[in-house]
C-alpha atoms as a PDB file:
ATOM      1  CA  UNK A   1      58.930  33.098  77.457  1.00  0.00           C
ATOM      2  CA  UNK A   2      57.357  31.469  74.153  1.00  0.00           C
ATOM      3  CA  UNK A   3      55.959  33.944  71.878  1.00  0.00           C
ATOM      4  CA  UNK A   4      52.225  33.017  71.812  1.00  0.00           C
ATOM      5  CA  UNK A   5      50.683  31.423  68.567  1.00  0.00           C
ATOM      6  CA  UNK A   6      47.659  32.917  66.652  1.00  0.00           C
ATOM      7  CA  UNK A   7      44.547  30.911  65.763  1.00  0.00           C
ATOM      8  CA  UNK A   8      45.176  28.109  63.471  1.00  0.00           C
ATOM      9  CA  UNK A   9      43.244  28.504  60.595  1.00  0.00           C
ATOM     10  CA  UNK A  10      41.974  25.527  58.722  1.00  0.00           C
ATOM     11  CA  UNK A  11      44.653  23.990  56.145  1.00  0.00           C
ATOM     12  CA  UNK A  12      43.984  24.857  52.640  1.00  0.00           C
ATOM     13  CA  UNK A  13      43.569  21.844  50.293  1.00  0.00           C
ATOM     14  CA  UNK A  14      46.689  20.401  49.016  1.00  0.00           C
ATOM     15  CA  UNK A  15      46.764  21.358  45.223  1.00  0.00           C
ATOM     16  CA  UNK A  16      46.472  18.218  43.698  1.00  0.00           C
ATOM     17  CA  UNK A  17      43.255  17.493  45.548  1.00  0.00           C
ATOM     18  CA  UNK A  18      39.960  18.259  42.948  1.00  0.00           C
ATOM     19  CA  UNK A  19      37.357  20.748  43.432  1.00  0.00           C
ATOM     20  CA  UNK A  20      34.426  19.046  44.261  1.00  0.00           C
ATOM     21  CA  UNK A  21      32.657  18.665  41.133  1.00  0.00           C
ATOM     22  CA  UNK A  22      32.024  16.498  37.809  1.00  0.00           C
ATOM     23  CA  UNK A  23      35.892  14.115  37.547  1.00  0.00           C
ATOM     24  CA  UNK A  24      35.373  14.924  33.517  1.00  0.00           C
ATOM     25  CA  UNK A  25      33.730  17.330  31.384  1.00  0.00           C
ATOM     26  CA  UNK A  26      30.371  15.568  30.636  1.00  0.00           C
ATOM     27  CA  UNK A  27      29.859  14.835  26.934  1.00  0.00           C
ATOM     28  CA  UNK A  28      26.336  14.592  24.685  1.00  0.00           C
ATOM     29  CA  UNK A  29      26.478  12.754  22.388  1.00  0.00           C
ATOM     30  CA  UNK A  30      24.681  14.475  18.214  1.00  0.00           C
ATOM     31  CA  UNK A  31      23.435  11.253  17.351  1.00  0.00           C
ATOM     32  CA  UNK A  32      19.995  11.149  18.523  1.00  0.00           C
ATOM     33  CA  UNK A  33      18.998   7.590  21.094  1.00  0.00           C
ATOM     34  CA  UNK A  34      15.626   6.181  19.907  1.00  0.00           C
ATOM     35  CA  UNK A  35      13.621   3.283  21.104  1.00  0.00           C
ATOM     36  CA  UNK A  36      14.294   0.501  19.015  1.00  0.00           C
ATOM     37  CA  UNK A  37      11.326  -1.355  17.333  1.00  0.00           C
ATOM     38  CA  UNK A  38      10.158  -3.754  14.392  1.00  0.00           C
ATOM     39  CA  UNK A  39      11.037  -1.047  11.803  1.00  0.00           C
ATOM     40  CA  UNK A  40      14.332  -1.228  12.712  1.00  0.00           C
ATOM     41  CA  UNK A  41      15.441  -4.757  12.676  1.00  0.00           C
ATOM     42  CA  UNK A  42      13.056  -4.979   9.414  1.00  0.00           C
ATOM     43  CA  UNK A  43      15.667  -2.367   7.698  1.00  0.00           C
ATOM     44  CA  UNK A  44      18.452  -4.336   9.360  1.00  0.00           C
ATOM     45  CA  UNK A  45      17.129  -7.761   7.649  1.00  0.00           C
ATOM     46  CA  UNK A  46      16.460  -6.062   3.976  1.00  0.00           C
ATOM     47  CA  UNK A  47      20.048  -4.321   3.979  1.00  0.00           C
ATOM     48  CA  UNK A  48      21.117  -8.275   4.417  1.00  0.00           C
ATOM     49  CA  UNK A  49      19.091 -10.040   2.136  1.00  0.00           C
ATOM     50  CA  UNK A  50      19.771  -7.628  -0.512  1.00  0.00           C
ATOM     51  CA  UNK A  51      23.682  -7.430   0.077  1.00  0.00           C
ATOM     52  CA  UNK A  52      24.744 -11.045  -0.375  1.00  0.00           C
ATOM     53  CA  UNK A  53      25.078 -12.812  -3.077  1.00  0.00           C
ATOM     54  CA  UNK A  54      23.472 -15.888  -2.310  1.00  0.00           C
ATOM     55  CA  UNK A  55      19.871 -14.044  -2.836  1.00  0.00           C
ATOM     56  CA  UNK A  56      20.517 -12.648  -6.335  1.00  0.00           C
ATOM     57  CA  UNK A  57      21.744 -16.122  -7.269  1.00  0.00           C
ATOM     58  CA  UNK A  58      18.351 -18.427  -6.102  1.00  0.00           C
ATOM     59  CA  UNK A  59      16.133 -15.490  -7.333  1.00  0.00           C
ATOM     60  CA  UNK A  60      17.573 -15.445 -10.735  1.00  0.00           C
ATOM     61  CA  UNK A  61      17.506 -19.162 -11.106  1.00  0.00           C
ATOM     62  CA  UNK A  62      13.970 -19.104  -9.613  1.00  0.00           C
ATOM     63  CA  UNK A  63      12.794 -16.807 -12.386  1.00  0.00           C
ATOM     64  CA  UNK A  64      15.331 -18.644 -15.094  1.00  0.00           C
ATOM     65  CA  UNK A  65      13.258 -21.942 -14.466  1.00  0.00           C
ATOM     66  CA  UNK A  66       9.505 -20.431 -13.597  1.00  0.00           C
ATOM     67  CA  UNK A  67       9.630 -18.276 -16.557  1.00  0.00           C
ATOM     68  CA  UNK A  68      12.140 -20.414 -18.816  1.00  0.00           C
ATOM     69  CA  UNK A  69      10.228 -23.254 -18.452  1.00  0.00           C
ATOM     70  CA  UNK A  70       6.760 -21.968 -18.227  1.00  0.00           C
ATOM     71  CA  UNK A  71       7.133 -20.405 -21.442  1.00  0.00           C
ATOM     72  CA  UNK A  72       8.989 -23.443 -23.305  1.00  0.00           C
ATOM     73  CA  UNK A  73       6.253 -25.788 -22.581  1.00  0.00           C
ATOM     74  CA  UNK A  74       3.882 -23.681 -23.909  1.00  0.00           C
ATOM     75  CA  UNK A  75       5.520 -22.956 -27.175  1.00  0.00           C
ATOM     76  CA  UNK A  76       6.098 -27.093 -27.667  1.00  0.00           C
ATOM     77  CA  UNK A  77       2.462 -27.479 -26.676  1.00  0.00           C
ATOM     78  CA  UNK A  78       1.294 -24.816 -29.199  1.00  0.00           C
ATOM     79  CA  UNK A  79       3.685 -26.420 -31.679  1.00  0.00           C
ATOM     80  CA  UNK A  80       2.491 -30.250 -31.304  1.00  0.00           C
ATOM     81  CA  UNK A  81      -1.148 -29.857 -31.218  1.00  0.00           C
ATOM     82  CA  UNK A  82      -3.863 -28.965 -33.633  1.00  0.00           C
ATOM     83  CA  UNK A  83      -7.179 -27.555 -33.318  1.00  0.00           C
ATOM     84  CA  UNK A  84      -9.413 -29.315 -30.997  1.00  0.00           C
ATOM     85  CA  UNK A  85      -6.473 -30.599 -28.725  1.00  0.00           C
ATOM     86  CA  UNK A  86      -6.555 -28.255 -26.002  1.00  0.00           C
ATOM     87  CA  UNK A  87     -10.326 -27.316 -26.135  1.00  0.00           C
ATOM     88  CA  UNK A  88     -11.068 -27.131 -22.593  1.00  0.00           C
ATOM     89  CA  UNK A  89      -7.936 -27.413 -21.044  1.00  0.00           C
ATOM     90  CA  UNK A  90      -6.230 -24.469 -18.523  1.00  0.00           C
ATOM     91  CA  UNK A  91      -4.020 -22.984 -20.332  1.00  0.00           C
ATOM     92  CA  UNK A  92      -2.321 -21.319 -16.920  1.00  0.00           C
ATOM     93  CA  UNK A  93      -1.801 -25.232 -15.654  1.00  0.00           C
ATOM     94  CA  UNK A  94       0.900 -25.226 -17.982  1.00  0.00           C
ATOM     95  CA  UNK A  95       3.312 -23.183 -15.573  1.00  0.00           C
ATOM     96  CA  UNK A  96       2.972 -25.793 -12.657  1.00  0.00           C
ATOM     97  CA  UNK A  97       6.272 -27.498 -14.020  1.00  0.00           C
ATOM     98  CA  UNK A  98       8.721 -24.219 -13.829  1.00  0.00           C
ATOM     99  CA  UNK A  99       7.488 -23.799 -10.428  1.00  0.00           C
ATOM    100  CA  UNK A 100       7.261 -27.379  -9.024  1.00  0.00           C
ATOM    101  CA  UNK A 101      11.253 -26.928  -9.731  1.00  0.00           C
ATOM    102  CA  UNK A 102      11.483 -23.390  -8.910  1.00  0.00           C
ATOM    103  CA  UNK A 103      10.172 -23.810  -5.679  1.00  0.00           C
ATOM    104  CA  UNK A 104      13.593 -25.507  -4.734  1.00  0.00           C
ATOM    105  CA  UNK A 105      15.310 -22.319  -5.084  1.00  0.00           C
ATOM    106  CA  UNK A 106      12.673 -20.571  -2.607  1.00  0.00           C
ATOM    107  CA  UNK A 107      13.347 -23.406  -0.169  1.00  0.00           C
ATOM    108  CA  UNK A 108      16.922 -22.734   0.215  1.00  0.00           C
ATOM    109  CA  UNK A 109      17.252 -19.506   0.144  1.00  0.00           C
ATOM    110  CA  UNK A 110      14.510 -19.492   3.100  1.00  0.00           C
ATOM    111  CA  UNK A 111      16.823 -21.965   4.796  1.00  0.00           C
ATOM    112  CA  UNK A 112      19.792 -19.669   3.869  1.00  0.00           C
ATOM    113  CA  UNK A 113      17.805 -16.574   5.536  1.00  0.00           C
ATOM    114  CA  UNK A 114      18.309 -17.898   9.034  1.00  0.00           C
ATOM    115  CA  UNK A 115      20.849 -21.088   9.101  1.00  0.00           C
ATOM    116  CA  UNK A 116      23.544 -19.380   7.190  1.00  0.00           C
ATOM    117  CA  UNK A 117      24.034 -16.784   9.998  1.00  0.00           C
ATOM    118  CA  UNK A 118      24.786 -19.625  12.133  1.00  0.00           C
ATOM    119  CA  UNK A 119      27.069 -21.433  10.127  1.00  0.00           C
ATOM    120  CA  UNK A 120      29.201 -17.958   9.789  1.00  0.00           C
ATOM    121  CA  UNK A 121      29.050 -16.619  13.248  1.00  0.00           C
ATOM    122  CA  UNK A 122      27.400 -13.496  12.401  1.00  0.00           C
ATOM    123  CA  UNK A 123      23.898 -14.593  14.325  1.00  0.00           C
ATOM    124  CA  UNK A 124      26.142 -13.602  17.850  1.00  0.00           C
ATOM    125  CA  UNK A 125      26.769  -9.878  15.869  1.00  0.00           C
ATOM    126  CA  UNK A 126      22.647  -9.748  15.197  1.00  0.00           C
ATOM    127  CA  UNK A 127      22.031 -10.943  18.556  1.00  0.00           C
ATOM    128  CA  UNK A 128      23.975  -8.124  20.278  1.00  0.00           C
ATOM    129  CA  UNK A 129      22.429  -5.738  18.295  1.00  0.00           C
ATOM    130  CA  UNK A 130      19.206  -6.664  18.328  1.00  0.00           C
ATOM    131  CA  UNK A 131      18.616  -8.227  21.805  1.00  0.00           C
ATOM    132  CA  UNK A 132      15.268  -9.626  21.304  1.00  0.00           C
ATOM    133  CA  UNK A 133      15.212 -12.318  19.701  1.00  0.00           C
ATOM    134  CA  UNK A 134      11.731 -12.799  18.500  1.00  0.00           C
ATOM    135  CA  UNK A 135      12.189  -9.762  17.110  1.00  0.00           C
ATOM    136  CA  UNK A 136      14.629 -10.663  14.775  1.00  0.00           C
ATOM    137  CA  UNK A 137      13.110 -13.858  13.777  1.00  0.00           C
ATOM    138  CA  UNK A 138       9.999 -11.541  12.812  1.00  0.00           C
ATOM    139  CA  UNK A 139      11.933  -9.208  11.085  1.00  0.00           C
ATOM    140  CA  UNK A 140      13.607 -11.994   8.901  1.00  0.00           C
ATOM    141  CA  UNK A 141      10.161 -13.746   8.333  1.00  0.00           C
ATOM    142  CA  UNK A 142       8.449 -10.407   6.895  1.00  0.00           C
ATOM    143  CA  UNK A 143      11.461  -9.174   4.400  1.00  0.00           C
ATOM    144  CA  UNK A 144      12.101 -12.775   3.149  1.00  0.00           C
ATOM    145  CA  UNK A 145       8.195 -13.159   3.215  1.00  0.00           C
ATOM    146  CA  UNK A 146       7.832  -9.984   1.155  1.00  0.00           C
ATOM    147  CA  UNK A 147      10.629 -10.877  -1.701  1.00  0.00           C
ATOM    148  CA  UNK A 148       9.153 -14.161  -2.006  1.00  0.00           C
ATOM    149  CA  UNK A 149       5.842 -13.330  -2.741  1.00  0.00           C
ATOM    150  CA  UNK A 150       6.450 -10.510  -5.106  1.00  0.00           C
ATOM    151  CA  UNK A 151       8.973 -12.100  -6.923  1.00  0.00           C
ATOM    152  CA  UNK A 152       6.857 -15.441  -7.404  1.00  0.00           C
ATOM    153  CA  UNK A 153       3.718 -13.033  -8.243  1.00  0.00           C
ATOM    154  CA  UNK A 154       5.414 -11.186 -11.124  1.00  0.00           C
ATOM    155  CA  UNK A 155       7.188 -14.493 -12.508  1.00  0.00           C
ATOM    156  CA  UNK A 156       3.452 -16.492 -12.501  1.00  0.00           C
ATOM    157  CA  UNK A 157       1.785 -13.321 -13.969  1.00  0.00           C
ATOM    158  CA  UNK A 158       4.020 -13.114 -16.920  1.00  0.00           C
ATOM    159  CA  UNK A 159       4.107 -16.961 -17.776  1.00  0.00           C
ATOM    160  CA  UNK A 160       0.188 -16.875 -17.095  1.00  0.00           C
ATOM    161  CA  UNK A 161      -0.381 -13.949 -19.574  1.00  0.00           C
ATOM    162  CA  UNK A 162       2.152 -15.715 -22.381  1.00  0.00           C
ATOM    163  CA  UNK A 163       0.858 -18.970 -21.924  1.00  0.00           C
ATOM    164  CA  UNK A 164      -2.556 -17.636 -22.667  1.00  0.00           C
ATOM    165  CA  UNK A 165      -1.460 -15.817 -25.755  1.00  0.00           C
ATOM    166  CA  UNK A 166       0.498 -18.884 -26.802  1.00  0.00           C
ATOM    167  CA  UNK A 167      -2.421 -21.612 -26.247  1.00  0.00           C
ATOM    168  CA  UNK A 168      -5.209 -19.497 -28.038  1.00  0.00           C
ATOM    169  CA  UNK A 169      -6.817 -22.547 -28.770  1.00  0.00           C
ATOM    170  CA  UNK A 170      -7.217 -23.392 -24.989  1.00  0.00           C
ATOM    171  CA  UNK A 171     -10.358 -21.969 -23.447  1.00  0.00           C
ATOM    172  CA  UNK A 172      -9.882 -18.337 -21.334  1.00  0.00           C
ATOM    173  CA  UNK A 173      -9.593 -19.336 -17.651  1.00  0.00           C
ATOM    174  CA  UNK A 174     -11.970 -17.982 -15.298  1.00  0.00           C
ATOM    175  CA  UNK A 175     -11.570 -14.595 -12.926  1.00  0.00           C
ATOM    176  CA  UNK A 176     -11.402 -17.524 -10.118  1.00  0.00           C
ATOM    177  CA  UNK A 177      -8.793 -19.546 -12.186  1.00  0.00           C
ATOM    178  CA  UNK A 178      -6.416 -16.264 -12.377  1.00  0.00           C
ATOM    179  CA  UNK A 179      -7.175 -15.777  -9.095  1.00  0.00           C
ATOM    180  CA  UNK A 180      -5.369 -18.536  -8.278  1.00  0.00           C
ATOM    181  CA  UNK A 181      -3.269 -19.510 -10.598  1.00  0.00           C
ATOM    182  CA  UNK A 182      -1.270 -16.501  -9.846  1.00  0.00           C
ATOM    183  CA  UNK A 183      -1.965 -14.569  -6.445  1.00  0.00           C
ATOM    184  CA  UNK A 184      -3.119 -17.626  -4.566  1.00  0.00           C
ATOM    185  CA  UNK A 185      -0.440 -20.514  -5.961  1.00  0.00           C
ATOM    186  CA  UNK A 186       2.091 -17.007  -5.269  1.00  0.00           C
ATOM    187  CA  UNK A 187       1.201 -17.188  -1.556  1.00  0.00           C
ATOM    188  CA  UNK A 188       1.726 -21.055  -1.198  1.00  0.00           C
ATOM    189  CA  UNK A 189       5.325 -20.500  -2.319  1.00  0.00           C
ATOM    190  CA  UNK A 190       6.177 -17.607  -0.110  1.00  0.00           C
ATOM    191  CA  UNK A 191       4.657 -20.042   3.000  1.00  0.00           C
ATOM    192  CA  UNK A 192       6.807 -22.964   1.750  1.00  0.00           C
ATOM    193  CA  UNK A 193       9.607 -20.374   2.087  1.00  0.00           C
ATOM    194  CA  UNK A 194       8.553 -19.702   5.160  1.00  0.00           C
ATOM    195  CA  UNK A 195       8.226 -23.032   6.649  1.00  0.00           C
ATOM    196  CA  UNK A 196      11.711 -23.466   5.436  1.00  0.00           C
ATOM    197  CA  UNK A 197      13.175 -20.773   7.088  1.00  0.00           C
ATOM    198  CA  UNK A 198      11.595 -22.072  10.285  1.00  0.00           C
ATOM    199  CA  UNK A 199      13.240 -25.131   9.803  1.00  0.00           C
ATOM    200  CA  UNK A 200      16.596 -23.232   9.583  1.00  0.00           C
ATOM    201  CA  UNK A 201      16.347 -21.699  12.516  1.00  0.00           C
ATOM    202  CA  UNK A 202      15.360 -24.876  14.608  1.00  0.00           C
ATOM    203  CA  UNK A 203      18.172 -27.394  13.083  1.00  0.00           C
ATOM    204  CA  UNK A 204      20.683 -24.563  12.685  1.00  0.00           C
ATOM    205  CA  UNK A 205      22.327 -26.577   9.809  1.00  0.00           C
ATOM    206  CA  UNK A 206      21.991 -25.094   5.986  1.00  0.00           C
ATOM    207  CA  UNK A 207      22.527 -28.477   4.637  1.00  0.00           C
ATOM    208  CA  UNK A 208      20.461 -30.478   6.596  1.00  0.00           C
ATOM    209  CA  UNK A 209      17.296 -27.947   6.857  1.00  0.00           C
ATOM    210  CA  UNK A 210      17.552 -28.027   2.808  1.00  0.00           C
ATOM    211  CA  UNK A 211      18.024 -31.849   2.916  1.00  0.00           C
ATOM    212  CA  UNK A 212      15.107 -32.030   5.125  1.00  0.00           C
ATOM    213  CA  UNK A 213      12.609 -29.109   3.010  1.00  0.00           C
ATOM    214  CA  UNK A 214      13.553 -31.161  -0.383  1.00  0.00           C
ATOM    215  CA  UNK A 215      12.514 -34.900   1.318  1.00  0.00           C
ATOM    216  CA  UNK A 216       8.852 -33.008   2.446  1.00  0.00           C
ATOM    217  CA  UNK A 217       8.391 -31.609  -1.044  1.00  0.00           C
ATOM    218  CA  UNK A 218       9.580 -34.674  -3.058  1.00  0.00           C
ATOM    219  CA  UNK A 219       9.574 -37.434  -0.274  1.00  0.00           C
ATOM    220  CA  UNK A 220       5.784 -38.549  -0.250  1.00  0.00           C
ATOM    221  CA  UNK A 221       4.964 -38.127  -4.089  1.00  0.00           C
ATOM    222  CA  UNK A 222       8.018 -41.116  -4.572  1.00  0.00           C
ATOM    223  CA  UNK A 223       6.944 -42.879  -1.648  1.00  0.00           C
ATOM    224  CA  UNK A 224       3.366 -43.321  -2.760  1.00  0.00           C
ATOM    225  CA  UNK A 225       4.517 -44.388  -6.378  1.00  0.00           C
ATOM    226  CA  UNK A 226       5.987 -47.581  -4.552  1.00  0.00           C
ATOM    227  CA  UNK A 227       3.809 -48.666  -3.054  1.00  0.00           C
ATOM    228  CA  UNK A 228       1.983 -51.399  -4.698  1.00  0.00           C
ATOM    229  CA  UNK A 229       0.486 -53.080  -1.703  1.00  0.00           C
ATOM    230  CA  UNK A 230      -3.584 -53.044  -1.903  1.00  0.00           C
ATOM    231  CA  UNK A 231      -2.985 -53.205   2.216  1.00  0.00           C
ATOM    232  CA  UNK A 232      -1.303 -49.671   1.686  1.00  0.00           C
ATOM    233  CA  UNK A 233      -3.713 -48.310  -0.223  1.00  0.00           C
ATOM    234  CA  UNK A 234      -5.412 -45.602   1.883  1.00  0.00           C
ATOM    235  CA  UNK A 235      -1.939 -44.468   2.878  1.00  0.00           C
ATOM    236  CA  UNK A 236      -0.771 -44.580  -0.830  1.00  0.00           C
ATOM    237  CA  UNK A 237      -3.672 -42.055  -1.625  1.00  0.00           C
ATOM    238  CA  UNK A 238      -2.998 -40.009   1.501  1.00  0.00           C
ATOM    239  CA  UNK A 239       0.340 -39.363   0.595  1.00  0.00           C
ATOM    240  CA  UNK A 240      -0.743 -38.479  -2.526  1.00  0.00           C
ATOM    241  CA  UNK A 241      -3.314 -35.948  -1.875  1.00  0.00           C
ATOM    242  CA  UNK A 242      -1.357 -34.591   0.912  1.00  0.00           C
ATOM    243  CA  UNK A 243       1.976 -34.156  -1.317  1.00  0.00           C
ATOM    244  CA  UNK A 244       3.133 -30.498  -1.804  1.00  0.00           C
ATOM    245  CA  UNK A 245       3.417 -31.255  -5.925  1.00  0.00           C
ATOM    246  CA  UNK A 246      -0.176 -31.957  -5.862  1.00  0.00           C
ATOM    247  CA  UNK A 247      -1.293 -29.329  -3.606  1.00  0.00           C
ATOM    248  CA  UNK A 248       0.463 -26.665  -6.355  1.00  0.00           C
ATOM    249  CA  UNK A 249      -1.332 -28.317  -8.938  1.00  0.00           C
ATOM    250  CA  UNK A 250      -4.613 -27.655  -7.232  1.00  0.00           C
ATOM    251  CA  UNK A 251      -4.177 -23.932  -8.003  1.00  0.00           C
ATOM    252  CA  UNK A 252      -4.187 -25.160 -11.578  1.00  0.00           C
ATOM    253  CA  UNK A 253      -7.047 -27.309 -11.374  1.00  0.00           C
ATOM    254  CA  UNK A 254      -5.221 -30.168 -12.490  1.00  0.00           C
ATOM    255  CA  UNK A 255      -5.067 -32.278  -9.213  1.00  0.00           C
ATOM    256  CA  UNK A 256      -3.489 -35.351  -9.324  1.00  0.00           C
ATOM    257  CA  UNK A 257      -6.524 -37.314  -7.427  1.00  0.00           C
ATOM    258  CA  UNK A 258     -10.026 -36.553  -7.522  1.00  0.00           C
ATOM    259  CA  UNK A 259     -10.435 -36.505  -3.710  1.00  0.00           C
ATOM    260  CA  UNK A 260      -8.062 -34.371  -1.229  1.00  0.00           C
ATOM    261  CA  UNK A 261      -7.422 -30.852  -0.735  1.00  0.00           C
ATOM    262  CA  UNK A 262      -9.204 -28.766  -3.828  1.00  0.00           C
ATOM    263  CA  UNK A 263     -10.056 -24.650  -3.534  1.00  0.00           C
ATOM    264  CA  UNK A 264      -7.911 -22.545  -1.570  1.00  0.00           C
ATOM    265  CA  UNK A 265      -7.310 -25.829   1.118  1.00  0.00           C
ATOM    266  CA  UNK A 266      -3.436 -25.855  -0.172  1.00  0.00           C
ATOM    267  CA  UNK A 267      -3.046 -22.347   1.635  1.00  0.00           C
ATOM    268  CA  UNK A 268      -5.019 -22.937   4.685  1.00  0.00           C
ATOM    269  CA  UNK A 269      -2.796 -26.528   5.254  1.00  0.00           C
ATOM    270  CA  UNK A 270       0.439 -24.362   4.448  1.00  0.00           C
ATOM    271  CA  UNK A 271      -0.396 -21.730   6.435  1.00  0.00           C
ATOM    272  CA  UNK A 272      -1.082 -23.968   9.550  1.00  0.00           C
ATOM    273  CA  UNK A 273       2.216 -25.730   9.264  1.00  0.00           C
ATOM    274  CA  UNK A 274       4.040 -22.804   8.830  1.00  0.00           C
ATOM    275  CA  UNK A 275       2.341 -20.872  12.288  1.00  0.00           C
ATOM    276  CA  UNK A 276       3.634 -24.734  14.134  1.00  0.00           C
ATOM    277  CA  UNK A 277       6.817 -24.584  13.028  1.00  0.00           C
ATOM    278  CA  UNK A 278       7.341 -20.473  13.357  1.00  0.00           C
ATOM    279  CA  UNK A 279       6.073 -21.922  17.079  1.00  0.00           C
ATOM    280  CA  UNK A 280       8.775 -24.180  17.975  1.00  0.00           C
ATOM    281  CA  UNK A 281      10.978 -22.005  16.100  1.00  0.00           C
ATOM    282  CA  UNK A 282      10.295 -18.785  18.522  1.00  0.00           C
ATOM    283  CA  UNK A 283       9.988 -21.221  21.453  1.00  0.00           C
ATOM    284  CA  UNK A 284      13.440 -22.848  20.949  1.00  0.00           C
ATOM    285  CA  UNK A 285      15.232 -19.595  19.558  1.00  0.00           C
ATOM    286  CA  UNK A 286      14.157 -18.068  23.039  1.00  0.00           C
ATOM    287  CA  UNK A 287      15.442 -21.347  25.007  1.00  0.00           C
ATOM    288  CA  UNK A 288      19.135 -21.971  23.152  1.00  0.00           C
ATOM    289  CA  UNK A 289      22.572 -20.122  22.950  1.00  0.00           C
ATOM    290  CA  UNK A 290      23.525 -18.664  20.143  1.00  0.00           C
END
C-alpha cells in the first residue's frame, strides 16, 4: 500500500533565476543634459578660431600691412610735399593701399574657417557633435564675422587718426568721411570675409576657394586695363566700377570712375552677394555628405 503524497506545493525559483526587477542598478548621471542651441556651437566655433595657429598668423599680417603700410605712406607723403600739395585732399584715403592688400589675409582665413575642416577630417567630429548643420555654419559665420570686423575697425581707426596727425596740411575729413572711412569700409571687409567663407564651404577646397576669392578681388580691375577695344568699352567701365578695389576706395572718396557705386552702395552690393552665396552655401551643406 503506497504511502499517500501531500500537496505539491509550487517549486521555488531556481537560484540563479533574478528577482523580478531593474537587470542593473540604474545610474544618474552629475553632469546636467541641456538643450543645445546657437550659444553653444558659437562657444564651440570661438574655442577653434582662437586655438589654431593659422588665425594668429593672417591677423597679424593683416594688421602688419593695414597699419605698416597705412602709416608709411603717410610719413613719405608728409615728407615729399610742401604746403599747398595736399590742400583738399582726404587725408584717411591714404590707408586704402594697406587694406586693398590686407584684405587678402581676411579672404583666406575666411576660406580657412570652413574648408580647412574638410581638408583635415575634423568637419565629420563637428558634425556629430553638432547635428544641425545650419547651425554650425551660423555659428562659424558670427565668430569669424565678429573678429573680422573688430580687428579691421581698430587697425583703420589707428591709421585714420595717424594719418591725420601726419598730413596736417590735408583738410579735416568730415563726421561722414570718418564714418566711413573706418566703421563703414570695416564692414565691407568683414562681408568679403564672409563671402569667402561661403565659398569654402561650397567648393570644400582651401586652395581653390582662395584661388577663386583672389581672381574676384583682382580679376576684373586687370581685365578692364586690357582692354583697349572702343567695342568693349561699356564692359571695360563696368568692370571697373564694379571691381572690389574700387568699391574700397569709395569709402575714401577717391573712386576710380566718376560714375558707379558711390555712398554706402559698396555695402549694400557686398551684403547682397554675401546673403546668395550664404544661400547656396546652407542649401548645399544641407544636401551633401560630409
Amino acid at each position: 500500500m503506497s504511502t499517500p503524497q501531500p500537496p505539491s506545493s509550487p517549486q521555488a525559483a531556481p537560484a540563479w533565476q533574478a528577482a523580478p526587477g531593474p537587470a542593473y542598478p540604474s545610474y544618474t548621471s552629475p553632469i546636467p543634459v541641456v538643450r543645445t542651441h546657437l550659444g553653444h556651437a558659437i562657444a564651440s566655433e570661438w574655442t577653434k578660431i582662437r586655438s589654431v595657429r593659422s588665425t594668429m598668423w593672417t591677423i597679424g599680417v593683416f594688421v602688419l600691412l593695414v597699419v605698416g603700410i597705412g602709416l608709411l605712406t603717410a610719413a613719405i607723403v608728409a615728407g615729399n610735399t610742401t604746403e599747398g600739395d595736399l590742400s583738399g585732399e582726404n587725408p584717411l584715403s591714404f590707408g586704402f593701399f594697406g587694406l586693398l592688400l590686407g584684405s587678402m589675409c581676411v579672404i583666406t582665413l575666411g576660406v580657412l574657417t570652413t574648408a580647412s575642416e574638410y581638408g583635415t577630417g575634423m568637419i565629420r567630429t563637428t558634425m556629430v557633435a553638432c547635428p544641425s548643420r545650419g547651425r554650425v555654419l551660423a555659428a562659424k559665420a558670427v565668430v569669424f564675422f565678429l573678429v573680422a570686423f573688430v580687428v579691421t575697425l581698430v587697425s583703420t581707426v589707428l591709421v585714420a587718426m595717424v594719418d591725420v596727425a601726419l598730413l596736417s596740411d590735408a583738410r579735416e575729413p568730415s563726421g561722414g568721411e570718418w564714418l566711413k572711412g573706418t566703421f563703414g569700409v570695416s564692414l565691407y571687409i568683414a562681408l568679403l570675409g564672409l563671402l569667402s567663407l561661403a565659398v569654402g564651404s561650397v567648393i570644400r577646397h582651401s586652395a581653390g576657394a582662395i584661388t577663386i576669392m583672389i581672381g574676384l578681388v583682382l580679376a576684373p580691375l586687370v581685365i578692364a586695363l586690357f582692354m583697349f577695344s572702343s567695342s568693349l568699352e561699356n564692359l571695360r567701365e563696368a568692370l571697373f566700377e564694379y571691381s572690389i578695389p574700387n568699391q574700397l576706395s569709395v569709402f575714401y572718396s577717391t573712386s576710380l570712375t566718376d560714375s558707379g557705386p558711390s555712398g554706402w552702395d559698396p555695402l549694400w552690393i557686398a551684403l547682397g552677394v554675401t546673403a546668395a552665396a550664404f544661400g547656396a552655401a546652407f542649401a548645399l551643406l544641407e544636401k551633401r555628405d560630409v
